[in-house]
N, C-alpha and C. Protein backbone atom coordinates (compact mmCIF):
# COMPACT_ATOMS: atom_id res chain seq x y z
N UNK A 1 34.33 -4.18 -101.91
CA UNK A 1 33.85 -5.24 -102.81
C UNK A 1 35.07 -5.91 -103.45
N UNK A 2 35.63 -6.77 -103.00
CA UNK A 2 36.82 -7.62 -102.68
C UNK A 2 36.86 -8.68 -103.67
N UNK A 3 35.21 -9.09 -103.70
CA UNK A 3 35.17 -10.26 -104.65
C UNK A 3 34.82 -10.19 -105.34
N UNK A 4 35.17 -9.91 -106.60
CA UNK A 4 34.93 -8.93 -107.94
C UNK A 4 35.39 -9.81 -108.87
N UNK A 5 34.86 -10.08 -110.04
CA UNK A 5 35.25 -11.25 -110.77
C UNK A 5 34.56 -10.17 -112.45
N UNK A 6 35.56 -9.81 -112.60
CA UNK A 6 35.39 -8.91 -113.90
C UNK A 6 35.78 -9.45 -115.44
N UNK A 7 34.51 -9.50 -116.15
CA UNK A 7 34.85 -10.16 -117.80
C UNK A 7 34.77 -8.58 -118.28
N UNK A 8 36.00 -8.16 -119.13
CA UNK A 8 36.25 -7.14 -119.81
C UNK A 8 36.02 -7.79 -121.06
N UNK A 9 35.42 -7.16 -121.71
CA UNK A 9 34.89 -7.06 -123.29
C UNK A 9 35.36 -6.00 -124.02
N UNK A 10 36.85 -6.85 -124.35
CA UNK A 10 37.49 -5.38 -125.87
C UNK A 10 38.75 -6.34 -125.90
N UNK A 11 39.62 -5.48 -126.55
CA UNK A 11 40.65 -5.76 -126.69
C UNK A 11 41.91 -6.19 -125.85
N UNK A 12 42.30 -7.34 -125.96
CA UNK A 12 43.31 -8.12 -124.45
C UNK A 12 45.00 -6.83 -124.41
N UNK A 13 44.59 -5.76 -125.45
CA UNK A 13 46.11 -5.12 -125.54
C UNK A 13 45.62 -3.83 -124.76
N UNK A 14 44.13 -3.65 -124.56
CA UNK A 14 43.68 -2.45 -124.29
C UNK A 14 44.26 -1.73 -122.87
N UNK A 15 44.90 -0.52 -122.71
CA UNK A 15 45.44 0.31 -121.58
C UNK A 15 44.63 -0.05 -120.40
N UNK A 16 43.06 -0.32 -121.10
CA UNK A 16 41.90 -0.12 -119.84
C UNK A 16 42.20 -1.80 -118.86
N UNK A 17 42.17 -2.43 -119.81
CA UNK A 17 42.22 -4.20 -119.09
C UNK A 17 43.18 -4.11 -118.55
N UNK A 18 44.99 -3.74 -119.29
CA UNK A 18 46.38 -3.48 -118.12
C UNK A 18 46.14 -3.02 -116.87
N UNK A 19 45.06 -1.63 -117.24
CA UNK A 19 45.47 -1.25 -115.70
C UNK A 19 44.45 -2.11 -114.38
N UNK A 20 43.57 -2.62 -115.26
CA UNK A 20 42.74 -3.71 -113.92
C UNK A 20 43.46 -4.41 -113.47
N UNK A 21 44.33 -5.10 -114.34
CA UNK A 21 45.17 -5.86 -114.30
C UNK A 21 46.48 -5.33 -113.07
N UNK A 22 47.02 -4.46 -113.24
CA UNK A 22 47.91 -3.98 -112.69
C UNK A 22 47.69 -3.33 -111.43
N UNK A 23 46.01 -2.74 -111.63
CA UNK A 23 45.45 -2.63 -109.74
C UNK A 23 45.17 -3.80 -108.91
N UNK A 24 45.54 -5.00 -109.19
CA UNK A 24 44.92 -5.92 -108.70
C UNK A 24 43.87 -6.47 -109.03
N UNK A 25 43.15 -5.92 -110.28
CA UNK A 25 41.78 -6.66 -109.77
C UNK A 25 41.54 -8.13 -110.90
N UNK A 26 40.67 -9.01 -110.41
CA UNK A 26 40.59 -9.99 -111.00
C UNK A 26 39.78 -10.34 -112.13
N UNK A 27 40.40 -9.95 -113.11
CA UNK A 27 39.53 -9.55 -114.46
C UNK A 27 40.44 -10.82 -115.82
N UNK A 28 39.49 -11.10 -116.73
CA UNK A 28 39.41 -11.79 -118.07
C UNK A 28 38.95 -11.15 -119.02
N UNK A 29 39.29 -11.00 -120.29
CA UNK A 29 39.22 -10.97 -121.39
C UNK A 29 38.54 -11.48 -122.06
N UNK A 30 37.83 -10.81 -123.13
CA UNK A 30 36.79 -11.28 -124.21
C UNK A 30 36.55 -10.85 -125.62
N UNK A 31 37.16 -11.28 -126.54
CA UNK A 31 36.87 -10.06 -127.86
C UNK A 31 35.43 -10.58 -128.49
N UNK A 32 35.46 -12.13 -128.80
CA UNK A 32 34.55 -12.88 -129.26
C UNK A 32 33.16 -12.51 -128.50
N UNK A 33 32.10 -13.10 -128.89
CA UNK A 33 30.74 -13.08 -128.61
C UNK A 33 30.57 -13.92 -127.96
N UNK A 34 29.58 -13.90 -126.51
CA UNK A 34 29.95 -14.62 -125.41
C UNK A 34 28.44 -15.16 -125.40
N UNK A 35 28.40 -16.24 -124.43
CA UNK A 35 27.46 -17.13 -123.77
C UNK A 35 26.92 -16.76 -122.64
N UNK A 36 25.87 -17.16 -122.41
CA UNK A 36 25.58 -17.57 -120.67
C UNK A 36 26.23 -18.60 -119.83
N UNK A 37 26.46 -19.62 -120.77
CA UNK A 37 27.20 -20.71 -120.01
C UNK A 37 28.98 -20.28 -119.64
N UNK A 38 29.05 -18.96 -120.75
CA UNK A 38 30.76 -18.54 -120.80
C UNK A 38 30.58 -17.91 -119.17
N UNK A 39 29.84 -16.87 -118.66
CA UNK A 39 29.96 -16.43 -117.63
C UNK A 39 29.49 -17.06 -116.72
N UNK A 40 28.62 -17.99 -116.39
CA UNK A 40 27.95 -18.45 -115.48
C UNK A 40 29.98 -19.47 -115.02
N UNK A 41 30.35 -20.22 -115.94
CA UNK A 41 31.31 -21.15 -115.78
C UNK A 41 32.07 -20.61 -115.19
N UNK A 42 32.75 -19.18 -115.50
CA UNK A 42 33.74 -18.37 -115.23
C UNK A 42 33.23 -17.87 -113.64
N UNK A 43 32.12 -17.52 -113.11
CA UNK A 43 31.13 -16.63 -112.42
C UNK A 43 31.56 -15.24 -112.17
N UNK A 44 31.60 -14.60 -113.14
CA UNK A 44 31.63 -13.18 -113.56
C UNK A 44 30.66 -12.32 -112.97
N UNK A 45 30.87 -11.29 -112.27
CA UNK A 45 29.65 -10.66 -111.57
C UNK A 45 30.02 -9.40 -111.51
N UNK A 46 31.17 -8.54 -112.60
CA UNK A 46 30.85 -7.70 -113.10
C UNK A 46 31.09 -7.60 -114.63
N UNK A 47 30.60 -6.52 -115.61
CA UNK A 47 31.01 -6.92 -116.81
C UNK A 47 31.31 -5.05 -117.41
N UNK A 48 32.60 -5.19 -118.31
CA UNK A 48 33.14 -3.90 -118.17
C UNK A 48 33.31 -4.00 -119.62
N UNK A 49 32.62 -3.45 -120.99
CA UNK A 49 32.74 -3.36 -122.40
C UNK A 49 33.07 -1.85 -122.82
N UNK A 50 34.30 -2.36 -123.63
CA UNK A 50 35.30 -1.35 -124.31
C UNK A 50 35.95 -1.66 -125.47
N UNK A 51 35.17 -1.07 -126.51
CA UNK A 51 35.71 -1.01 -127.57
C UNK A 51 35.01 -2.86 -128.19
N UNK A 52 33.95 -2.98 -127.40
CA UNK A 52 33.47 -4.56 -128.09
C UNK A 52 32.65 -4.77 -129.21
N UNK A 53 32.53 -5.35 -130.24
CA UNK A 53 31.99 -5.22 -131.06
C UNK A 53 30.56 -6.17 -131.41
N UNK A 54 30.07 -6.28 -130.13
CA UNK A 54 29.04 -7.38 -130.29
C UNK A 54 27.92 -6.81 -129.28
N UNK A 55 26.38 -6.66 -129.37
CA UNK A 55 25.22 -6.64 -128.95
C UNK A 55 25.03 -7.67 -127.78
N UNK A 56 25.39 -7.41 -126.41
CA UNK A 56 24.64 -8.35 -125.47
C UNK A 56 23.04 -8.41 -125.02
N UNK A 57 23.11 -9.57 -125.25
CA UNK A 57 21.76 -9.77 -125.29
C UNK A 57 20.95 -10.08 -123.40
N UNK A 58 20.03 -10.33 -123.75
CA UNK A 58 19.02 -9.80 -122.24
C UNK A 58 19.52 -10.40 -121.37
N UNK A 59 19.66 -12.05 -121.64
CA UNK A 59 19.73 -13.13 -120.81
C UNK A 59 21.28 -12.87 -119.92
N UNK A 60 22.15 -12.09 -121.31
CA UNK A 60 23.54 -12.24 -120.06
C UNK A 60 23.25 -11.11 -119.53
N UNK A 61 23.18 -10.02 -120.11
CA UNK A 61 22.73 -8.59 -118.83
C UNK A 61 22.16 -9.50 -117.85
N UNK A 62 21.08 -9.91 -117.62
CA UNK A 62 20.64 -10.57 -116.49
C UNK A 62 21.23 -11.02 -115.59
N UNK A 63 22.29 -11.57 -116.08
CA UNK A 63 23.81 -12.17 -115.06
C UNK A 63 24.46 -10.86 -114.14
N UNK A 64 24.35 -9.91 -114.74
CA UNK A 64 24.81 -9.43 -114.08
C UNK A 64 24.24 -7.52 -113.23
N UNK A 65 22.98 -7.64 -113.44
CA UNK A 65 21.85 -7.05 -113.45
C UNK A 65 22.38 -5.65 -112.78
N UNK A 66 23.11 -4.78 -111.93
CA UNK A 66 22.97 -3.43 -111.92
C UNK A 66 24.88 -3.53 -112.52
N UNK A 67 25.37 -4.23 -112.30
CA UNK A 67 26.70 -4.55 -112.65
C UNK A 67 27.76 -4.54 -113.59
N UNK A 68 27.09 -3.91 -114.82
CA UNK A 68 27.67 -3.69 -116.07
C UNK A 68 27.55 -2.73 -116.64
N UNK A 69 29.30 -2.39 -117.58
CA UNK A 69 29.42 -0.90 -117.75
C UNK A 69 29.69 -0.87 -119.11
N UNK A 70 29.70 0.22 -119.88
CA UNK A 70 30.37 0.60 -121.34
C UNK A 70 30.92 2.09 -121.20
N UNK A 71 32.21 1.58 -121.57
CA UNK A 71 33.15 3.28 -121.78
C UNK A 71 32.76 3.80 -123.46
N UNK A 72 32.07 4.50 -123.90
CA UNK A 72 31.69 5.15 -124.91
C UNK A 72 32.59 6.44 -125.45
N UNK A 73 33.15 6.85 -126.57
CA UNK A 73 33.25 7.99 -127.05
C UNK A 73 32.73 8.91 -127.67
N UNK A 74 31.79 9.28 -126.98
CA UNK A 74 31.06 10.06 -127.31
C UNK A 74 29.95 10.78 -126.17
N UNK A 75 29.58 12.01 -125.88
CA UNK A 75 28.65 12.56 -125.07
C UNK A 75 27.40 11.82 -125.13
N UNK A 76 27.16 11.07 -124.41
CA UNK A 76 25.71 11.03 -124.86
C UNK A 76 24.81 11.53 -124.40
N UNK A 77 23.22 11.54 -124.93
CA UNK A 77 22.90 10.64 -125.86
C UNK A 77 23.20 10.77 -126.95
N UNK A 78 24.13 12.03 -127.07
CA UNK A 78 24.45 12.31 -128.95
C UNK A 78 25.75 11.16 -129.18
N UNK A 79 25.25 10.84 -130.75
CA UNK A 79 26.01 9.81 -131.61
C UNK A 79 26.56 8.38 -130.42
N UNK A 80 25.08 7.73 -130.38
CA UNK A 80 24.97 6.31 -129.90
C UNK A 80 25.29 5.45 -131.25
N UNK A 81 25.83 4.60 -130.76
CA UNK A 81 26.39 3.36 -131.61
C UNK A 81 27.82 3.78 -132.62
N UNK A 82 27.43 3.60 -133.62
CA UNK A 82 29.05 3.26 -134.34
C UNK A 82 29.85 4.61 -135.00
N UNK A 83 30.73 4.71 -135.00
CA UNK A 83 31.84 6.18 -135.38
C UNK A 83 30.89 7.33 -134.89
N UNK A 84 31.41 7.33 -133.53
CA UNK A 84 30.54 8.70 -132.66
C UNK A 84 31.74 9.82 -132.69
N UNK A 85 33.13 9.71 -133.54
CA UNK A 85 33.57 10.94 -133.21
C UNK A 85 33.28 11.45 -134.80
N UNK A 86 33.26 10.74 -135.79
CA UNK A 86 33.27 11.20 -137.06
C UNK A 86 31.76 11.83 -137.14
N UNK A 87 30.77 11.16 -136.62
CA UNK A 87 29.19 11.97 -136.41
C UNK A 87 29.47 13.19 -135.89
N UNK A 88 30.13 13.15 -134.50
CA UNK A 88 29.96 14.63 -133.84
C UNK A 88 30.50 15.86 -134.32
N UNK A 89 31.15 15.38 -135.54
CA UNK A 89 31.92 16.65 -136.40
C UNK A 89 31.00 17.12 -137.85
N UNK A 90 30.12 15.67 -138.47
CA UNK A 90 29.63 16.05 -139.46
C UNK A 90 28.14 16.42 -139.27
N UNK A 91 27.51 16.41 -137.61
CA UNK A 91 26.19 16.79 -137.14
C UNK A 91 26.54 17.98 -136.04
N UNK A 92 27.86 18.55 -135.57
CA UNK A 92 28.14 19.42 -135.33
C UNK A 92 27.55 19.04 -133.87
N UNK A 93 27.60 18.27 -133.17
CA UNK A 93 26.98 17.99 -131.76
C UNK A 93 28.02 18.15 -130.78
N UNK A 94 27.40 17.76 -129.40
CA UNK A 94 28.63 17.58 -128.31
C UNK A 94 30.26 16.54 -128.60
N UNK A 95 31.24 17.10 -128.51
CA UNK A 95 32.20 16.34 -128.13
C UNK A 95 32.46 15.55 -126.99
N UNK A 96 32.65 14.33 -126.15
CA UNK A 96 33.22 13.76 -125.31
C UNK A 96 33.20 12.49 -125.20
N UNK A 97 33.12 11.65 -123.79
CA UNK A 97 33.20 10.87 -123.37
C UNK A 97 32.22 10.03 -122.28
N UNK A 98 31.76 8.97 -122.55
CA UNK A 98 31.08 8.65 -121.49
C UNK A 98 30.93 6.88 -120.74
N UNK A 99 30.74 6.99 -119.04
CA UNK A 99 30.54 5.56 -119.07
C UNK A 99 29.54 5.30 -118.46
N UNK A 100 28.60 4.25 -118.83
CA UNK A 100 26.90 4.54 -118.49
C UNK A 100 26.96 2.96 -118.70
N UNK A 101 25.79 2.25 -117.62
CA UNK A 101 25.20 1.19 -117.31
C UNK A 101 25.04 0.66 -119.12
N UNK A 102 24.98 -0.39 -119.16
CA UNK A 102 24.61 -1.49 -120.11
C UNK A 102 23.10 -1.76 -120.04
N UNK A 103 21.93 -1.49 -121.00
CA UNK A 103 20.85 -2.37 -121.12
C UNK A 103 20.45 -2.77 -122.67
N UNK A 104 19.47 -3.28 -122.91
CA UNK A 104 19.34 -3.76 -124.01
C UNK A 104 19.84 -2.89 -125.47
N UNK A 105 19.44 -1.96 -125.31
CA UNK A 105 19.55 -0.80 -126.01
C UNK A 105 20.76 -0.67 -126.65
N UNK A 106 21.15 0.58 -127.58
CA UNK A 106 22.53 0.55 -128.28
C UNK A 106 23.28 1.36 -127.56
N UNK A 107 23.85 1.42 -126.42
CA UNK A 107 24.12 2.83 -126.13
C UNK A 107 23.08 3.67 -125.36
N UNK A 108 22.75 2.87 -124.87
CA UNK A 108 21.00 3.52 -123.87
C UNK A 108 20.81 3.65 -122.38
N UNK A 109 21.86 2.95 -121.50
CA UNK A 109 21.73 2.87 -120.40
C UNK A 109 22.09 4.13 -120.05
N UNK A 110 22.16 4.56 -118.36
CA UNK A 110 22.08 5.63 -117.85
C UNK A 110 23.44 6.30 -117.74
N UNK A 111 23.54 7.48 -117.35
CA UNK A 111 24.76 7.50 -116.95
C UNK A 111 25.41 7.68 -116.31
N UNK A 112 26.94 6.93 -116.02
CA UNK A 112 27.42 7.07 -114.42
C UNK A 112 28.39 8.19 -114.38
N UNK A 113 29.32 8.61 -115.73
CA UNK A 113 30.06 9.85 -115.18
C UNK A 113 30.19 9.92 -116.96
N UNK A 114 30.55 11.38 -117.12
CA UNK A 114 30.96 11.40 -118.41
C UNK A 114 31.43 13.26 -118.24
N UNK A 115 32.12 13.40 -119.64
CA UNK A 115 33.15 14.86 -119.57
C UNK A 115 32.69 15.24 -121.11
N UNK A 116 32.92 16.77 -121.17
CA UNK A 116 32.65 17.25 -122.38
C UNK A 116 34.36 17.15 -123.20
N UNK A 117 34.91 17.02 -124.18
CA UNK A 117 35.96 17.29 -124.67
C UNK A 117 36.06 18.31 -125.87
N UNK A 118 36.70 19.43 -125.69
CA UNK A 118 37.17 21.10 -126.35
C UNK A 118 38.09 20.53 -127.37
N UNK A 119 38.58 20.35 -129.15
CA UNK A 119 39.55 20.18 -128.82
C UNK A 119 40.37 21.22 -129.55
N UNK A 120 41.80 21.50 -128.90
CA UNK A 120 42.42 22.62 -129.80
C UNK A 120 42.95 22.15 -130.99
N UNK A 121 42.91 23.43 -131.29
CA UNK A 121 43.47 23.46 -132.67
C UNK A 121 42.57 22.58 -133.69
N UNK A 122 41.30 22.38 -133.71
CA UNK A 122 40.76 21.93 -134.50
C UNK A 122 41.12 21.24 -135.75
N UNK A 123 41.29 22.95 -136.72
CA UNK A 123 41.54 22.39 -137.81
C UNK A 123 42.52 22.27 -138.59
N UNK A 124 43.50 21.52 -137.29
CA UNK A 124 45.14 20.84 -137.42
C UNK A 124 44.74 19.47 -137.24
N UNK A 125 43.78 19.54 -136.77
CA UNK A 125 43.21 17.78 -136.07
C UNK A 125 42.45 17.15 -137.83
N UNK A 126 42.85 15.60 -137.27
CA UNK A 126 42.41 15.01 -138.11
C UNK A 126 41.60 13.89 -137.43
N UNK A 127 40.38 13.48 -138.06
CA UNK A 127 39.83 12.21 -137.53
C UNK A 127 40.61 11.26 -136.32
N UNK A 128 41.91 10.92 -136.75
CA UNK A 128 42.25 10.24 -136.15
C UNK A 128 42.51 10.49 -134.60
N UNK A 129 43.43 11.69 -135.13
CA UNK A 129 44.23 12.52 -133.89
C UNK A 129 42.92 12.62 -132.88
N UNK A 130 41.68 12.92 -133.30
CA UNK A 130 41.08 13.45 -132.09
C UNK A 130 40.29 12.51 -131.60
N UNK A 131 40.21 11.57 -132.24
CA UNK A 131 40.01 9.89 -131.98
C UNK A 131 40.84 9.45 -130.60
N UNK A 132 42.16 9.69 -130.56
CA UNK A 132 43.29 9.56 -129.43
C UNK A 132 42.74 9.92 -128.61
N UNK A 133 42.68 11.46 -128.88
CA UNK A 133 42.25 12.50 -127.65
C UNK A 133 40.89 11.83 -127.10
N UNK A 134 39.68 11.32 -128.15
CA UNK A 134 38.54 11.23 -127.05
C UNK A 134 39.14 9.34 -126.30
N UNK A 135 39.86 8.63 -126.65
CA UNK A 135 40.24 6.90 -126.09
C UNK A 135 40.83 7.75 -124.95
N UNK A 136 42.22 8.67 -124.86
CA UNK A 136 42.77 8.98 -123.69
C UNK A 136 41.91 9.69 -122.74
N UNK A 137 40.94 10.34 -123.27
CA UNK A 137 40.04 10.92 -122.21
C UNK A 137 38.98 9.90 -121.31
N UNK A 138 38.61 9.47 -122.14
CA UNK A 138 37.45 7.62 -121.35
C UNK A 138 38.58 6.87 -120.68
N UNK A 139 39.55 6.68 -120.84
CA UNK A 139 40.59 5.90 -119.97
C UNK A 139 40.61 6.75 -118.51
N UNK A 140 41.18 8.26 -118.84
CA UNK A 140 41.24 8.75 -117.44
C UNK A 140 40.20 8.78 -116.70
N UNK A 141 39.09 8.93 -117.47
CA UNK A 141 37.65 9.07 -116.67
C UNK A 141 37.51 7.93 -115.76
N UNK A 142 37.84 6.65 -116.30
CA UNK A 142 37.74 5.47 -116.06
C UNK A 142 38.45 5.31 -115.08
N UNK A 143 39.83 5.58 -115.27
CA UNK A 143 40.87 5.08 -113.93
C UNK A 143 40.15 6.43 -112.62
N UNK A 144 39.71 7.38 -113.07
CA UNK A 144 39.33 8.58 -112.01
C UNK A 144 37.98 8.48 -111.42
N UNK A 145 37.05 7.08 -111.96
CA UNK A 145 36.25 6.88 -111.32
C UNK A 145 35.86 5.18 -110.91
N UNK A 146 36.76 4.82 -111.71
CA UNK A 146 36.43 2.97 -111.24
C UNK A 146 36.40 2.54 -109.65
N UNK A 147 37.18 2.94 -108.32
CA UNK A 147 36.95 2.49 -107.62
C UNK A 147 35.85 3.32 -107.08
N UNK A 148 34.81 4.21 -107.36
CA UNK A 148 33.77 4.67 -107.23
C UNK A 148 32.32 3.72 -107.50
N UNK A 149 32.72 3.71 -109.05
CA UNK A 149 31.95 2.77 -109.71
C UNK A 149 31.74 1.32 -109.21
N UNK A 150 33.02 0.54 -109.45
CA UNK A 150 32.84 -0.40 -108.44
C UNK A 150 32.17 -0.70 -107.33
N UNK A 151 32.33 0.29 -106.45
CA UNK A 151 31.75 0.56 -104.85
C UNK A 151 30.34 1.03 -104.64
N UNK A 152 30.13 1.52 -106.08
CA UNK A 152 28.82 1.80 -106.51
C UNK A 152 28.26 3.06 -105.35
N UNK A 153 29.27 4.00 -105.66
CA UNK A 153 29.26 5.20 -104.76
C UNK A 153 28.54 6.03 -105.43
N UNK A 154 28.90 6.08 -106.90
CA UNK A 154 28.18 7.15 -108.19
C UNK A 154 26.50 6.94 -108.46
N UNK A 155 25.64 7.82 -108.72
CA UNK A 155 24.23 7.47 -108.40
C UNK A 155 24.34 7.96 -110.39
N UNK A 156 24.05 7.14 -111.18
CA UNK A 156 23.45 6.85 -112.25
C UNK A 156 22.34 7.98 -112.62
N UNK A 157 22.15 8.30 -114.10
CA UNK A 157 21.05 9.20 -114.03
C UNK A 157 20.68 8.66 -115.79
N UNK A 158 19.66 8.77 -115.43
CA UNK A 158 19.03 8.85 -117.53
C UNK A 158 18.90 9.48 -118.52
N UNK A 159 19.56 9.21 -119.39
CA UNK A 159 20.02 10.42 -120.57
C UNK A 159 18.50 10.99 -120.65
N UNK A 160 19.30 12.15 -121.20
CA UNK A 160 18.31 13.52 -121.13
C UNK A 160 18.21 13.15 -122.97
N UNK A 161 17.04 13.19 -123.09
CA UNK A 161 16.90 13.53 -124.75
C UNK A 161 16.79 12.29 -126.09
N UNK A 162 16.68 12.83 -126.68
CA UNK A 162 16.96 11.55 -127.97
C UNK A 162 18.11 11.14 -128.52
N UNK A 163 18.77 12.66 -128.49
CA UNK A 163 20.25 12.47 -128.79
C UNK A 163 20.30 11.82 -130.38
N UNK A 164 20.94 11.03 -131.04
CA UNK A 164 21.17 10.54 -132.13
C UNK A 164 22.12 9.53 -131.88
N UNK A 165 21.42 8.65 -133.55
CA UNK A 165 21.94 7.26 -132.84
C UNK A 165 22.66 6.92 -134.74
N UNK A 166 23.69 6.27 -134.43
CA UNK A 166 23.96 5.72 -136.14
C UNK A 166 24.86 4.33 -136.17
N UNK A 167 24.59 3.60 -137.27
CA UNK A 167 24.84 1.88 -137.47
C UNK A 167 25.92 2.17 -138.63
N UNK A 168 26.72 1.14 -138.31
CA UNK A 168 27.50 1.08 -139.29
C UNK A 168 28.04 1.44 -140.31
N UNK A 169 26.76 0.74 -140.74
CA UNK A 169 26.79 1.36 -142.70
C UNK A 169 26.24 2.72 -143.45
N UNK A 170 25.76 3.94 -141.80
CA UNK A 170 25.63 5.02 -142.16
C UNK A 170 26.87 5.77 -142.82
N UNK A 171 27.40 5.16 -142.40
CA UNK A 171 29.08 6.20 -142.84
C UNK A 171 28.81 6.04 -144.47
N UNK A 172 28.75 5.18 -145.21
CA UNK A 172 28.91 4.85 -146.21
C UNK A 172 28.61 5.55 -147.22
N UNK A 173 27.80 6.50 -147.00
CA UNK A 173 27.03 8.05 -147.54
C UNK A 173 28.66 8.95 -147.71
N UNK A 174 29.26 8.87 -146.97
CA UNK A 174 30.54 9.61 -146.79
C UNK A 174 31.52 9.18 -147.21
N UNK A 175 31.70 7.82 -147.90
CA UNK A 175 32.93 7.28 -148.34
C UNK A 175 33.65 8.47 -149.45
N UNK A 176 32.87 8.87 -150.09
CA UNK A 176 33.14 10.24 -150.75
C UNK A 176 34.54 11.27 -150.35
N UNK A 177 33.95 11.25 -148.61
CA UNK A 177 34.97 12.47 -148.12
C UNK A 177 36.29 11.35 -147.78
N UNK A 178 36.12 10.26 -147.49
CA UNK A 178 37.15 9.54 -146.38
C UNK A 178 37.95 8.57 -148.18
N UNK A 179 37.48 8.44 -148.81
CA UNK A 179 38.26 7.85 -149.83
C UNK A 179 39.86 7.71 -149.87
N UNK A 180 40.00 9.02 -149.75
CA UNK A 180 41.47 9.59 -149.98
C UNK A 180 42.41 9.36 -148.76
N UNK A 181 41.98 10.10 -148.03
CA UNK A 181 43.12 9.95 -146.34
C UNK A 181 42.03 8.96 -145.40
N UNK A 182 40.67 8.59 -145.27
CA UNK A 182 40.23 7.58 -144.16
C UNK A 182 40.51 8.12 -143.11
N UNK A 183 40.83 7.96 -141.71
CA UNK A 183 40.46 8.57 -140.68
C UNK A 183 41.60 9.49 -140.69
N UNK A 184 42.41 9.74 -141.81
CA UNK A 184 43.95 10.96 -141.78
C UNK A 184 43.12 11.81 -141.90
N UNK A 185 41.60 12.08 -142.63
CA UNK A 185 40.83 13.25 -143.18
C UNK A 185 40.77 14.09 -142.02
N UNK A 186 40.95 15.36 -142.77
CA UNK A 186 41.22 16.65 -141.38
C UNK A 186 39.88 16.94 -141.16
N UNK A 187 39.74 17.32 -139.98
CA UNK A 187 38.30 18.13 -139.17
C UNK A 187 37.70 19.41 -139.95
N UNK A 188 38.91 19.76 -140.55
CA UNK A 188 38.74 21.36 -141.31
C UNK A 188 37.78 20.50 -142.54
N UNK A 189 37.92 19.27 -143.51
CA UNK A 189 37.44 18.77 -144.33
C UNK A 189 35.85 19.03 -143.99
N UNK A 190 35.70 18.34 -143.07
CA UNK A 190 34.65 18.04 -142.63
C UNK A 190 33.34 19.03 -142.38
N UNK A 191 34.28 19.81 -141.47
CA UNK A 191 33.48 21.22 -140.87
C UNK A 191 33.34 21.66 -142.56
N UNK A 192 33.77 22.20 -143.39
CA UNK A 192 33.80 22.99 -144.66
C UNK A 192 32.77 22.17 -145.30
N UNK A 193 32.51 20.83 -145.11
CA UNK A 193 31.46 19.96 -146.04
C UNK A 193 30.40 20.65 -145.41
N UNK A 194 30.23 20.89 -144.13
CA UNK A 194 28.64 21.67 -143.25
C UNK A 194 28.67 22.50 -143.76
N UNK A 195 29.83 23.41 -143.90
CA UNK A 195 29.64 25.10 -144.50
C UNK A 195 28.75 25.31 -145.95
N UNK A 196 29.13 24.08 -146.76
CA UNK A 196 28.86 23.98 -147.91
C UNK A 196 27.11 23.48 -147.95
N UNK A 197 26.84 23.04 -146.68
CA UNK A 197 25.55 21.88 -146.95
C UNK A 197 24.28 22.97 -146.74
């Protein structure tokens, strides 16, 4: 699949867009909130979102109908939508990574490959640090399965469960713990707030 015309949705500095970039493949950039007329003009016919901060809506999925992906941090279906590594520490759920089809949903489509992530030394780790660890882990996943994906070799499957889902302004309950250090706050903080709850 040769003729691949890829709109990446994230950041134009992101490791993930370089390396499309650097395999050859023929990919654009998008941080902003896009159109139908943006892709139809361009004729984009796959669509690859990382790290984007905007809800696509039906009409452009439609453009590109089995063809579109999201690299997620987080296992899913646990902690869909916004700060899925700071959830998975203060709901005590799965750690990892995942990249699963795009549909209307927040974080709902199926999934095409995803990894659990262990991490050591816990409670030396801080928000941030293990923030790294889960971006470097969805990158490798990504470079270790994109020309799969692409080729559409990987057979998709549907999250198992309800999993948990959180918006934005859930955090905000927690400004409490993050006041002081913000994502410097250690894992040990965190875990000890459960001990306490």
């Amino acid at each position: 699949m040769n003729d691949l015309k890829i709109l990446f949705l994230g950041n134009n500095k992101s490791p993930v867009f370089k390396w499309l970039i650097d395999n050859g493949e023929n990919v654009m950039c998008s941080e902003g909130a896009i159109n139908k007329n943006f892709v139809l003009h361009h004729k984009f016919n796959f669509l690859i979102s990382y790290g984007y901060r905007h809800l696509l809506k039906k009409n452009i999925l439609n453009l590109f109908k089995e063809s579109s992906i999201n690299l997620h941090v987080s296992y899913l279906p646990f902690n869909k939508g916004a700060d899925p590594n700071f959830w998975s520490f203060v709901e005590n759920s799965p750690k990892g990574v995942t990249i699963h089809k795009i549909n209307e949903g927040l974080d709902t489509g199926e999934i095409i490959v995803q990894k659990k992530v262990f991490f050591k030394n816990v409670n030396q780790q801080t928000l941030s640090t293990t923030y790294g660890i889960l971006q470097n882990e969805i990158q490798s996943l990504f470079y270790e399965n994109w020309y799969s994906i692409k080729n559409k070799e990987i057979k998709s499957a549907p999250q198992i469960g309800s999993g948990s889902i959180h918006r934005i302004n859930d955090i905000k309950k927690y400004n409490f713990l993050l006041e002081k250090e913000g994502w410097n706050t250690k894992i040990k903080d965190i875990l000890n707030l459960n001990n306490e709850g």
